[in-house]
C-alpha atoms as a PDB file:
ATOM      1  CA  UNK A   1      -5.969 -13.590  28.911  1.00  0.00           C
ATOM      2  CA  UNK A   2      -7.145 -13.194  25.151  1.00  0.00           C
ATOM      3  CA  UNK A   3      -5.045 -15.389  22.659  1.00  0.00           C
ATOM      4  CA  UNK A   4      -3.062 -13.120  20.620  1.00  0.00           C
ATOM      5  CA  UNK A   5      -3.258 -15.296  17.352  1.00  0.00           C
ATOM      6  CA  UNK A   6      -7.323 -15.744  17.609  1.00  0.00           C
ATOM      7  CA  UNK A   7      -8.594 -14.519  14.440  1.00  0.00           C
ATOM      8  CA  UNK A   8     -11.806 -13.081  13.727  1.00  0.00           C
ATOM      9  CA  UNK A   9     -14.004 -14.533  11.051  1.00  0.00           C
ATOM     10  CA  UNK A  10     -14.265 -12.199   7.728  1.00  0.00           C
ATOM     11  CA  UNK A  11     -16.517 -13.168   4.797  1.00  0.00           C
ATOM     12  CA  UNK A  12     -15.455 -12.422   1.328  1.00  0.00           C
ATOM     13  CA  UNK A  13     -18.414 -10.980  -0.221  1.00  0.00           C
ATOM     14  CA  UNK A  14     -16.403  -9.369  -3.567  1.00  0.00           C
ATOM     15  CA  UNK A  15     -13.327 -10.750  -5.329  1.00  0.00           C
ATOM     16  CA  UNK A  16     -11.443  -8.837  -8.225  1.00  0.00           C
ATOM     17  CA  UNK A  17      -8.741  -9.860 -10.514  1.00  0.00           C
ATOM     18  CA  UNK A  18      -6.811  -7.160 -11.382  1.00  0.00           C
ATOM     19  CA  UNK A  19      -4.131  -8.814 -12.737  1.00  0.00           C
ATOM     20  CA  UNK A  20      -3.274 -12.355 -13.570  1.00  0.00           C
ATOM     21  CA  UNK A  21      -1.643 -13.000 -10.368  1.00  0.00           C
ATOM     22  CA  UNK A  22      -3.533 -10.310  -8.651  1.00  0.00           C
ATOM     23  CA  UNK A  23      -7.017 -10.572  -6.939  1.00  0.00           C
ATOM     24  CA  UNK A  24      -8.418  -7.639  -4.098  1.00  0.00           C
ATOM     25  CA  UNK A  25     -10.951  -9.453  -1.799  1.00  0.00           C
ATOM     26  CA  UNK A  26     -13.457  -7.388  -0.401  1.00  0.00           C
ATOM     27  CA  UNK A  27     -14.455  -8.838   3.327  1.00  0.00           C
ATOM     28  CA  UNK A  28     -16.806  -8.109   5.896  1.00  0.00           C
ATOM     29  CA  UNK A  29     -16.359  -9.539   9.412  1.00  0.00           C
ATOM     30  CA  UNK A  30     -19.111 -12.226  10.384  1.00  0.00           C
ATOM     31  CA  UNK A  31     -19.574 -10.752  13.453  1.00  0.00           C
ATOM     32  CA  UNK A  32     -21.810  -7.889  13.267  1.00  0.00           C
ATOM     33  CA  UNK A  33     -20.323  -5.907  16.670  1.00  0.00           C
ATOM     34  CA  UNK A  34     -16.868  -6.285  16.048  1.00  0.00           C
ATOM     35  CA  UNK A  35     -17.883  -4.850  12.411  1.00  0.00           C
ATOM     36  CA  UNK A  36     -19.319  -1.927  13.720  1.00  0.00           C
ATOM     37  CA  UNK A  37     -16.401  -1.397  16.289  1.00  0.00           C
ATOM     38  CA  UNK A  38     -13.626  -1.780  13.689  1.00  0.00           C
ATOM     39  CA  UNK A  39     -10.990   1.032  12.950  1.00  0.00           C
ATOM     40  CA  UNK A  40      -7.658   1.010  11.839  1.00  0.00           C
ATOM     41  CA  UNK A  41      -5.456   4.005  10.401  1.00  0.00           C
ATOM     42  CA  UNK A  42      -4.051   4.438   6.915  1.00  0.00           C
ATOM     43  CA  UNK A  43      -1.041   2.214   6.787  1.00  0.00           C
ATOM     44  CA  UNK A  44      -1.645  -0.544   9.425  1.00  0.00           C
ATOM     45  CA  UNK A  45      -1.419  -4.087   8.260  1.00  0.00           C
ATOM     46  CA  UNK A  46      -2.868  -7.715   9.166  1.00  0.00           C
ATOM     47  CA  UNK A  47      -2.470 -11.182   9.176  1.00  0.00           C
ATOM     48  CA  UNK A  48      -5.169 -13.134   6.513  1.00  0.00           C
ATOM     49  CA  UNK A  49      -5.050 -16.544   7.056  1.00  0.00           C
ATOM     50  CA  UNK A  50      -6.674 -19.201   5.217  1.00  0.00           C
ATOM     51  CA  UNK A  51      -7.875 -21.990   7.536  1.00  0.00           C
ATOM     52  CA  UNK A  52      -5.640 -25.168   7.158  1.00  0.00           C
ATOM     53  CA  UNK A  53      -2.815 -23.425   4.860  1.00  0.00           C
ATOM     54  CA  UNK A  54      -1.340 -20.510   7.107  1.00  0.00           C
ATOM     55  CA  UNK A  55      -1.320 -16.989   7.288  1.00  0.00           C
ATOM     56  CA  UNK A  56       0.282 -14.149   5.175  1.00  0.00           C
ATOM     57  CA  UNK A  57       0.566 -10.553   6.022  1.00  0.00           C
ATOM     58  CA  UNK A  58      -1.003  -7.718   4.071  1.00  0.00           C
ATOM     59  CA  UNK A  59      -1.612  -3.720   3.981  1.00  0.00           C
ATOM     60  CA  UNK A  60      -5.647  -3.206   4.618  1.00  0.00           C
ATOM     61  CA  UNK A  61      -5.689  -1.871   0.688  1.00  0.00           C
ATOM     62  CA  UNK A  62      -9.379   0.001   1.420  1.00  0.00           C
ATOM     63  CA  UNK A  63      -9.165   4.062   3.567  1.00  0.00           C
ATOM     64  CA  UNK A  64     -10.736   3.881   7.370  1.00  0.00           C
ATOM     65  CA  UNK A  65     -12.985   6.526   5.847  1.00  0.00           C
ATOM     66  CA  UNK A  66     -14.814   4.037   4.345  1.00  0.00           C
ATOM     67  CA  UNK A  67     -16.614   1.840   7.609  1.00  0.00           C
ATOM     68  CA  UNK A  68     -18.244  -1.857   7.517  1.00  0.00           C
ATOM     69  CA  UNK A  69     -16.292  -3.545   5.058  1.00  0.00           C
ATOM     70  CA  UNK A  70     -11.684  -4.221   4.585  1.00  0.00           C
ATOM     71  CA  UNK A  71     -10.366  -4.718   1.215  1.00  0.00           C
ATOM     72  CA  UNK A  72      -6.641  -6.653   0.782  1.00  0.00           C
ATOM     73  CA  UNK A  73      -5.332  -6.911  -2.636  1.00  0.00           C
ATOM     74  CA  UNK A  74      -2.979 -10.343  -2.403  1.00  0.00           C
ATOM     75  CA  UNK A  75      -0.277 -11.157  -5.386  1.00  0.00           C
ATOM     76  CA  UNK A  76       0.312 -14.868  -6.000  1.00  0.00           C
ATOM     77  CA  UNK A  77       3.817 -15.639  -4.361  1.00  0.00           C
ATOM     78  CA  UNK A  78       3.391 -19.038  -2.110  1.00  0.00           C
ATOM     79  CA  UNK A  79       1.337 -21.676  -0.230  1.00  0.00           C
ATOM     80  CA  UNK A  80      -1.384 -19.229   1.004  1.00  0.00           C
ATOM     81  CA  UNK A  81      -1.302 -17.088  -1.111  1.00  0.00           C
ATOM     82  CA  UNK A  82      -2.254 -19.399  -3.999  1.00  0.00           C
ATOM     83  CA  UNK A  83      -4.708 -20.411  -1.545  1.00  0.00           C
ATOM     84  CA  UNK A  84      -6.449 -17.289  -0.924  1.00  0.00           C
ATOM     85  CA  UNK A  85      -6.439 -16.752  -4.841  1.00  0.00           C
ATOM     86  CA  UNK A  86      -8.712 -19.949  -5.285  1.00  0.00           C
ATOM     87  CA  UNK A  87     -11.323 -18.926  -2.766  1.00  0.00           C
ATOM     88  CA  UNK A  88     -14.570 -17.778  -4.059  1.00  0.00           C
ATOM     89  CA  UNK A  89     -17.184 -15.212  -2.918  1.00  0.00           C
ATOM     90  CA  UNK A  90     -18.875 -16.452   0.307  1.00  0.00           C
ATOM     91  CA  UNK A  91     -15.592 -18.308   1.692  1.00  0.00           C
ATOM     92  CA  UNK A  92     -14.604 -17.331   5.050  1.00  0.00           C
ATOM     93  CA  UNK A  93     -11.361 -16.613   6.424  1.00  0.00           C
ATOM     94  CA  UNK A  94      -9.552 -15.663   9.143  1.00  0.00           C
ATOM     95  CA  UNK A  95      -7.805 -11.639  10.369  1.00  0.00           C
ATOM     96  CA  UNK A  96      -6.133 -10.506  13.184  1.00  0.00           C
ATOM     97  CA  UNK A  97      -4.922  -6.441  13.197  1.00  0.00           C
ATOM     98  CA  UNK A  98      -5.126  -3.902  12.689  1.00  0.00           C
ATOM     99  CA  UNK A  99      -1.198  -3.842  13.868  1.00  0.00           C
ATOM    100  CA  UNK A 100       1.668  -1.312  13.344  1.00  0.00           C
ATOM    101  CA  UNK A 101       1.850   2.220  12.684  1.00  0.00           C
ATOM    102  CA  UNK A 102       0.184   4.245  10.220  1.00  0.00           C
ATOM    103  CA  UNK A 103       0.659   7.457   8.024  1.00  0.00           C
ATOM    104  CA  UNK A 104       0.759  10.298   9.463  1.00  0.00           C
ATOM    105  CA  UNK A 105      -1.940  11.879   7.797  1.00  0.00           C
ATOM    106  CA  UNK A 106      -2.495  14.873  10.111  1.00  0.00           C
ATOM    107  CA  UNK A 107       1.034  16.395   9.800  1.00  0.00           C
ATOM    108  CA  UNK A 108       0.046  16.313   5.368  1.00  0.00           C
ATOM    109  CA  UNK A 109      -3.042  18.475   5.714  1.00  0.00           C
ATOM    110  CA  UNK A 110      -2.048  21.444   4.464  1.00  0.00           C
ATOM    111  CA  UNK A 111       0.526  20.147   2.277  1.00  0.00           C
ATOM    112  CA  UNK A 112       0.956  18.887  -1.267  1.00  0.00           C
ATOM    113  CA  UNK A 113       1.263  15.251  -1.360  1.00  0.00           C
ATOM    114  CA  UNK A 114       3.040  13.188  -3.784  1.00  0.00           C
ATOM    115  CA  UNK A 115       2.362   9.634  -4.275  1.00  0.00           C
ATOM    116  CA  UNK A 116       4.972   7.008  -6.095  1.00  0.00           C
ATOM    117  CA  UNK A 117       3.913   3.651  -6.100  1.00  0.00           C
ATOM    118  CA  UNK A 118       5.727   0.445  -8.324  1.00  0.00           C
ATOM    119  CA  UNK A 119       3.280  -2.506  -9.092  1.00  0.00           C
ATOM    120  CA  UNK A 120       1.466  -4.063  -6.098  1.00  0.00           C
ATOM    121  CA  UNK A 121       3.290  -1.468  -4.072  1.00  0.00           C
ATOM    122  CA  UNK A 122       0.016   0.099  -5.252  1.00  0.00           C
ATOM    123  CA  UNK A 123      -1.767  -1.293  -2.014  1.00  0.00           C
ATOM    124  CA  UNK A 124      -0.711   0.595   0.940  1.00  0.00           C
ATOM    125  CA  UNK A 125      -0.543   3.923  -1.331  1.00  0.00           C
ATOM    126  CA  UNK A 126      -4.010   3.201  -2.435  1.00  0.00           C
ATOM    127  CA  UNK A 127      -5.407   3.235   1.374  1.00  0.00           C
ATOM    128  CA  UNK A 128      -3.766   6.622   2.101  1.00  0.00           C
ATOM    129  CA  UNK A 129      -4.756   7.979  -1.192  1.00  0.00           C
ATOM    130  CA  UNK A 130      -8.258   7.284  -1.164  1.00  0.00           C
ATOM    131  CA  UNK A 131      -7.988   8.707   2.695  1.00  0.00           C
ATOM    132  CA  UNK A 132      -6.549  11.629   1.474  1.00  0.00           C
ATOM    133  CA  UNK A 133      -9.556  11.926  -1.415  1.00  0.00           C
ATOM    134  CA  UNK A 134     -12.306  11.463   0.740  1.00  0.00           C
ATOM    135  CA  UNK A 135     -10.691  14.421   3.039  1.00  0.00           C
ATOM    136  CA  UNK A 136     -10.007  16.239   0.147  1.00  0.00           C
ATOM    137  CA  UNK A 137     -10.372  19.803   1.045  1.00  0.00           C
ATOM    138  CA  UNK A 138      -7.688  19.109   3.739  1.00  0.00           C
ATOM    139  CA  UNK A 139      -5.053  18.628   1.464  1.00  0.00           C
ATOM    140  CA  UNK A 140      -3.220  20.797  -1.341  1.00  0.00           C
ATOM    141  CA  UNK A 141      -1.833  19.623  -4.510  1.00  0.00           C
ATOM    142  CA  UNK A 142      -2.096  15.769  -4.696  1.00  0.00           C
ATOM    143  CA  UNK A 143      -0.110  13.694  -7.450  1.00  0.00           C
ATOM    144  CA  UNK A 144      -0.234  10.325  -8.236  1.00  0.00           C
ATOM    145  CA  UNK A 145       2.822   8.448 -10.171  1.00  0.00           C
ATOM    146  CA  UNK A 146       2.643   4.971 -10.560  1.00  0.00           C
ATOM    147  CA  UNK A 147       4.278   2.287 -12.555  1.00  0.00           C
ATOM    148  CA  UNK A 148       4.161  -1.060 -13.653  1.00  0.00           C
ATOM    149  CA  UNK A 149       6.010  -3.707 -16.119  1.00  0.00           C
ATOM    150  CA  UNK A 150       3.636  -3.702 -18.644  1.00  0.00           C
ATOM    151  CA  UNK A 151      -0.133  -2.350 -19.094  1.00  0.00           C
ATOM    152  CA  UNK A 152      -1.652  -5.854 -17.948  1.00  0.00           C
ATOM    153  CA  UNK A 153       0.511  -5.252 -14.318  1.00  0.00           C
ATOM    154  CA  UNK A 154      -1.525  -2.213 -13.780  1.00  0.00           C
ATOM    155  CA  UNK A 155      -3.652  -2.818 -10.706  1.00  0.00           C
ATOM    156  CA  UNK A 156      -6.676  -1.094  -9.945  1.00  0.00           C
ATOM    157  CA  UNK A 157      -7.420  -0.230 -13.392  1.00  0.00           C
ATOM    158  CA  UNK A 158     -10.573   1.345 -13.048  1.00  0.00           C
ATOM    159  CA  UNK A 159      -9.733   3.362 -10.279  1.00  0.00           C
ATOM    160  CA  UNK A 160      -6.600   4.559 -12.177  1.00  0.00           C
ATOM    161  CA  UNK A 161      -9.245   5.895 -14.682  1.00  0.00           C
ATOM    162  CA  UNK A 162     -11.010   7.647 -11.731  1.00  0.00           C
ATOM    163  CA  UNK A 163      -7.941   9.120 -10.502  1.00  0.00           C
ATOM    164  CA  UNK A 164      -7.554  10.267 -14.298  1.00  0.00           C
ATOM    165  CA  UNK A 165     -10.944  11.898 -14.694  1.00  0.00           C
ATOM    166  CA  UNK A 166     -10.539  14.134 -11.333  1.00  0.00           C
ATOM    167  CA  UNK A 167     -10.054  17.521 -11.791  1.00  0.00           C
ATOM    168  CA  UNK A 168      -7.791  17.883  -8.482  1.00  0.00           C
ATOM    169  CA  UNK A 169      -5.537  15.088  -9.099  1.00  0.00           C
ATOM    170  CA  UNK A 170      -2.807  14.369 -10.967  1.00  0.00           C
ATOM    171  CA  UNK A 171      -1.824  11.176 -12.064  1.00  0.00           C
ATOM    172  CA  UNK A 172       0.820   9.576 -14.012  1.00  0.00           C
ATOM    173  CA  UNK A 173       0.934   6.215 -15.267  1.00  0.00           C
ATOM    174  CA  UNK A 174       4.213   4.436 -17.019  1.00  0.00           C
ATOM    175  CA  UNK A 175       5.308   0.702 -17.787  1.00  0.00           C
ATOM    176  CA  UNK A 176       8.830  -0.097 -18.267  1.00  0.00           C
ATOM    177  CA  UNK A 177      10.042  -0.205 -21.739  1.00  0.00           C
ATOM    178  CA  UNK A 178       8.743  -2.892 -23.644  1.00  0.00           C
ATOM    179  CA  UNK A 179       5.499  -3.394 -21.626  1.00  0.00           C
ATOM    180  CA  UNK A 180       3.352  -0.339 -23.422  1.00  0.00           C
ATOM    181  CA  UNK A 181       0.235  -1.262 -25.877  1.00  0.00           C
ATOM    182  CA  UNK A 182      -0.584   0.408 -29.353  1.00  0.00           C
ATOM    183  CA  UNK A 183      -3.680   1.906 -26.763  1.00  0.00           C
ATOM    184  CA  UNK A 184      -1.051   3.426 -23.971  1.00  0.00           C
ATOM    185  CA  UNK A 185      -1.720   6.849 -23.273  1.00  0.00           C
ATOM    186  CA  UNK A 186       0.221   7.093 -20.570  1.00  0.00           C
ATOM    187  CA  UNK A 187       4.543   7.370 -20.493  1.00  0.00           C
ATOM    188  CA  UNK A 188       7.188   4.527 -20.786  1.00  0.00           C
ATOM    189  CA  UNK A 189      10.026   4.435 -18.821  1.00  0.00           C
ATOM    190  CA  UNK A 190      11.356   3.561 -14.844  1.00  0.00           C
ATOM    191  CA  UNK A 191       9.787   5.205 -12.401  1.00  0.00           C
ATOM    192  CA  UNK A 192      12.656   7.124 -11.294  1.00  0.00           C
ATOM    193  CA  UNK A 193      12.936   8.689 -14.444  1.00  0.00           C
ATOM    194  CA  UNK A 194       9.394   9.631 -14.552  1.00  0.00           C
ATOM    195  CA  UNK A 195       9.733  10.836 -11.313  1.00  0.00           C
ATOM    196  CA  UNK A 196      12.552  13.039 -12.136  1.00  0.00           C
ATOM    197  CA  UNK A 197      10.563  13.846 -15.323  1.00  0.00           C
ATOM    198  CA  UNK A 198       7.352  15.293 -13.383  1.00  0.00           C
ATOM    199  CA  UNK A 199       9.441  16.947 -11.184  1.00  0.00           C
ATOM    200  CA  UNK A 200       7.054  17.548  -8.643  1.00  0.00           C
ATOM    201  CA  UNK A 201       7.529  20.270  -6.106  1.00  0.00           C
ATOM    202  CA  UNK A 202       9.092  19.968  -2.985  1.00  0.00           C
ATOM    203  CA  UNK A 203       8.446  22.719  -0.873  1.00  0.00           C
ATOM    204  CA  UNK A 204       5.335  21.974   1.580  1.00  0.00           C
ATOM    205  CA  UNK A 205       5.113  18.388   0.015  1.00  0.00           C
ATOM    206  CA  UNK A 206       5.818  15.172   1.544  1.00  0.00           C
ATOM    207  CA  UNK A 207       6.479  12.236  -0.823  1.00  0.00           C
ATOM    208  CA  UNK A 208       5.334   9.229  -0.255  1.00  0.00           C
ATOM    209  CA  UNK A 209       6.622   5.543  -1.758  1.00  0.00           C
ATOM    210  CA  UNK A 210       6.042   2.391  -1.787  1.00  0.00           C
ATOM    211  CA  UNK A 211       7.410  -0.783  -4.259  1.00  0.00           C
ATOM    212  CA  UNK A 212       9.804  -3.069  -5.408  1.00  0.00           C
ATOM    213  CA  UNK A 213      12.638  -2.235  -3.010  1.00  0.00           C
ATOM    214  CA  UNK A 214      14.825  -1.759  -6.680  1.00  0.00           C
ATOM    215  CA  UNK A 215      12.484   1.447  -7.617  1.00  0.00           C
ATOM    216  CA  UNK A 216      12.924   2.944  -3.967  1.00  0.00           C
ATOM    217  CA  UNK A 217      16.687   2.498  -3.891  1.00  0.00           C
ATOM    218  CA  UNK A 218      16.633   4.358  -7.081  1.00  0.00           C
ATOM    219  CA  UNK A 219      13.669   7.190  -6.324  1.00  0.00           C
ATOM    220  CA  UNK A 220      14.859   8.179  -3.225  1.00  0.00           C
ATOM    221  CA  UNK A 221      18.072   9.949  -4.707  1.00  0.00           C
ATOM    222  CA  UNK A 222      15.846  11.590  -7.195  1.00  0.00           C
ATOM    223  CA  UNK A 223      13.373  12.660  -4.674  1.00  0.00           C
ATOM    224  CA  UNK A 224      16.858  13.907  -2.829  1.00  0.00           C
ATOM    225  CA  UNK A 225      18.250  15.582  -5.633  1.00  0.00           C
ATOM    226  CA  UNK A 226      14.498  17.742  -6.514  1.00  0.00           C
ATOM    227  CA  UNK A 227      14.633  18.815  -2.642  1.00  0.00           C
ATOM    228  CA  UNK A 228      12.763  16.816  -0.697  1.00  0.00           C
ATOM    229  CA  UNK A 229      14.181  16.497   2.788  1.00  0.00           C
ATOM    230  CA  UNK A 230      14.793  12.941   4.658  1.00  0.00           C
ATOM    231  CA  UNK A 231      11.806  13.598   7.029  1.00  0.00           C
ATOM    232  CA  UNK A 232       9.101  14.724   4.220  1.00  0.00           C
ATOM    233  CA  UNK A 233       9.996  10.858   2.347  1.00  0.00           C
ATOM    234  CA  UNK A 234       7.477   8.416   3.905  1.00  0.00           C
ATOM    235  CA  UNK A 235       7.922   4.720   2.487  1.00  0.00           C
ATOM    236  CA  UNK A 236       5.795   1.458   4.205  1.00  0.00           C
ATOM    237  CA  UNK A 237       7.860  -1.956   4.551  1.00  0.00           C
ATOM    238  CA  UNK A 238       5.067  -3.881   5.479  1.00  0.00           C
ATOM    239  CA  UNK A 239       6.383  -6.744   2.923  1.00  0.00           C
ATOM    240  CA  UNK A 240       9.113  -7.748   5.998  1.00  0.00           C
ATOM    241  CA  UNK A 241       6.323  -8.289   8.155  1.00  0.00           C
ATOM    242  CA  UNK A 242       5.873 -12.131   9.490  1.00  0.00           C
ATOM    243  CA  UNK A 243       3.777 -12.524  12.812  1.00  0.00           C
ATOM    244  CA  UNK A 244       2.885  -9.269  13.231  1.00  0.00           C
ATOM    245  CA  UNK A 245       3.406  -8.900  17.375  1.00  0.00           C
ATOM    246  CA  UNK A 246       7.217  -9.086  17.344  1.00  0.00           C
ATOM    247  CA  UNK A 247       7.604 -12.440  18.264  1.00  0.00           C
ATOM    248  CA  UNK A 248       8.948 -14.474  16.009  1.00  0.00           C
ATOM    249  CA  UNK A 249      12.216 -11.461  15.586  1.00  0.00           C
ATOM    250  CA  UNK A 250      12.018 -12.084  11.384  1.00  0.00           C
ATOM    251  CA  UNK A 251      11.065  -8.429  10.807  1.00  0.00           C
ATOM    252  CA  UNK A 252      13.710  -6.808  12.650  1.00  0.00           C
ATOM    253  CA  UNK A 253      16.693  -4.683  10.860  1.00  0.00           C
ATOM    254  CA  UNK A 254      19.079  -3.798  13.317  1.00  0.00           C
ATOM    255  CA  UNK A 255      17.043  -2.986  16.820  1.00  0.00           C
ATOM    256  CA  UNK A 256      14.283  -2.175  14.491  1.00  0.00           C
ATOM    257  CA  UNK A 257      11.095  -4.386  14.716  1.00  0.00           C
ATOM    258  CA  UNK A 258       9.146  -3.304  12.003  1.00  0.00           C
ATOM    259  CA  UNK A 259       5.995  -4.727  13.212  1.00  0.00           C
ATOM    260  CA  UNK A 260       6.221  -2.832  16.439  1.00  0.00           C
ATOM    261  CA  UNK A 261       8.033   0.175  15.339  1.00  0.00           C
ATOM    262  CA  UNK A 262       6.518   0.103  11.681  1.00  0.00           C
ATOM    263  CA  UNK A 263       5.910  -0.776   9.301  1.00  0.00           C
ATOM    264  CA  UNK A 264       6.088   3.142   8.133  1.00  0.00           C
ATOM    265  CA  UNK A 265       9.038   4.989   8.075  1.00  0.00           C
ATOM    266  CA  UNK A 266      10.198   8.187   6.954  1.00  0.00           C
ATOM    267  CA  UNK A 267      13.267   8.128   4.980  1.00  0.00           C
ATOM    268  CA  UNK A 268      15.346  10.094   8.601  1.00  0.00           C
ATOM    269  CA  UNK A 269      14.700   7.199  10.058  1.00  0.00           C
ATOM    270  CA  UNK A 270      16.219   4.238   6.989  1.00  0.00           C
ATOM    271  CA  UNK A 271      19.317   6.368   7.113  1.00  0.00           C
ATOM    272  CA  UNK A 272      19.814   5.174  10.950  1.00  0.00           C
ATOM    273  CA  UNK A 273      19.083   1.537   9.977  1.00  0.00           C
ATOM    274  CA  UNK A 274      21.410  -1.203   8.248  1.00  0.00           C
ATOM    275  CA  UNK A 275      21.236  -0.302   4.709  1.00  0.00           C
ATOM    276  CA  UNK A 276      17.970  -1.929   3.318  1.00  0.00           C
ATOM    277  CA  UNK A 277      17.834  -1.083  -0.475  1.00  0.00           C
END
């Protein structure tokens, strides 16, 4: 029987600070068949450990449209992750996934699709967005609101510009109050009240949201109020996620393993849970 918490060998072979407590490791797994035989689905997450600190569980940041190569973008919050932050290009480290559920990105094509994302809550939204790009005929309107505390919390900067420069997409950026530059070009404020601001459409949209569980408690009634329904709301709580295969029972709310039943939800099925946010 294979052992459920064997990891498989990924090289980092590209390392990018975003922020300053925010690096996205690009890795490739050592062994070339596995590599080639590798697919996951917009959404899923893994377990990165470092060998001889521990694991920590992360979103696979990068779209399955793009084969040979994972991407995880990892904020600085503990043992391994200040680990993983002081590895260089060329270190080797350890995955096991893809697990969970994913987006379900065949029920959006058609629709317009609106993306709200809060700091590193960035990550997952960044997978399905880029999925959504590179299949971009498939989909209708697509808009992109994202915030941060201040400019230098912005991740994925330069992709943020590419998201800018595209014809098809609309994005808006916004910091909190406080956290803009004299160079800002983009709006201050809560995300919430950007949200409500933009007023995006709701008819043949789906929303979907992903950050500090403080901006979702507060963007869902807004989403509620502008008319999207419970079932069109898609969120990701991949950050509850501990060993991944429902063993260890940390992830569970209620009867809910996230891990197993998860991590993404649409906003139908919080409402049957113990109140989360």
């Amino acid at each position: 029987m294979d052992n459920l918490y064997r990891s498989n060998l990924a090289k980092i072979v590209k390392v990018t600070d975003e922020t300053p407590d925010v690096k996205t490791f690009k890795l490739e797994f050592v062994d070339e068949k596995f590599r080639d035989s590798f697919d996951f689905k917009a959404g899923q997450f893994g377990l990165y450990g470092v060998f001889g600190e521990g694991e920590s569980t992360f979103c696979v940041a990068s779209p399955p449209t793009r084969k040979g190569y994972i991407e995880c973008s990892v904020k600085k919050t503990g043992r391994v992750t200040d680990a993983l932050h002081n590895l260089d290009e060329g270190a080797v480290i350890g995955f096991r996934g893809p697990y969970g559920n994913s987006f379900p990105i065949e029920d959006m094509k058609g629709k317009n699709i609106v993306f709200i994302a809060g700091g590193i809550g960035l990550a997952p939204v960044r997978c399905i967005i880029w999925n959504c790009l590179d299949l971009r005929k498939e989909f209708k309107d697509i808009t992109i609101i994202y915030g941060s505390r201040s400019v230098d919390d912005l991740v994925y900067k330069e992709e943020l510009k590419q998201w800018e420069e595209m014809s098809d997409v609309k994005l808006v950026k916004t910091v909190d109050p406080g956290g803009e530059t004299d160079d800002w070009n983009g709006e201050v404020g809560f995300v919430p009240t950007i949200v409500e601001k933009v007023a995006p459409g709701a008819e043949n949209s789906i929303a979907v949201i992903c950050g500090p569980p403080i901006m979702i408690k507060f963007t869902l009634p807004v989403l509620d109020k502008l008319g999207f329904e419970p079932e069109s709301i898609i969120t990701t709580l991949e950050n509850r996620m501990k060993c991944g295969l429902g063993k260890c029972g940390r992830c569970n709310v209620g009867n809910v393993y996230v891990c197993k039943d998860g991590p993404v939800f649409t906003y139908k099925d919080l409402k049957k849970m113990p109140e989360e946010f």
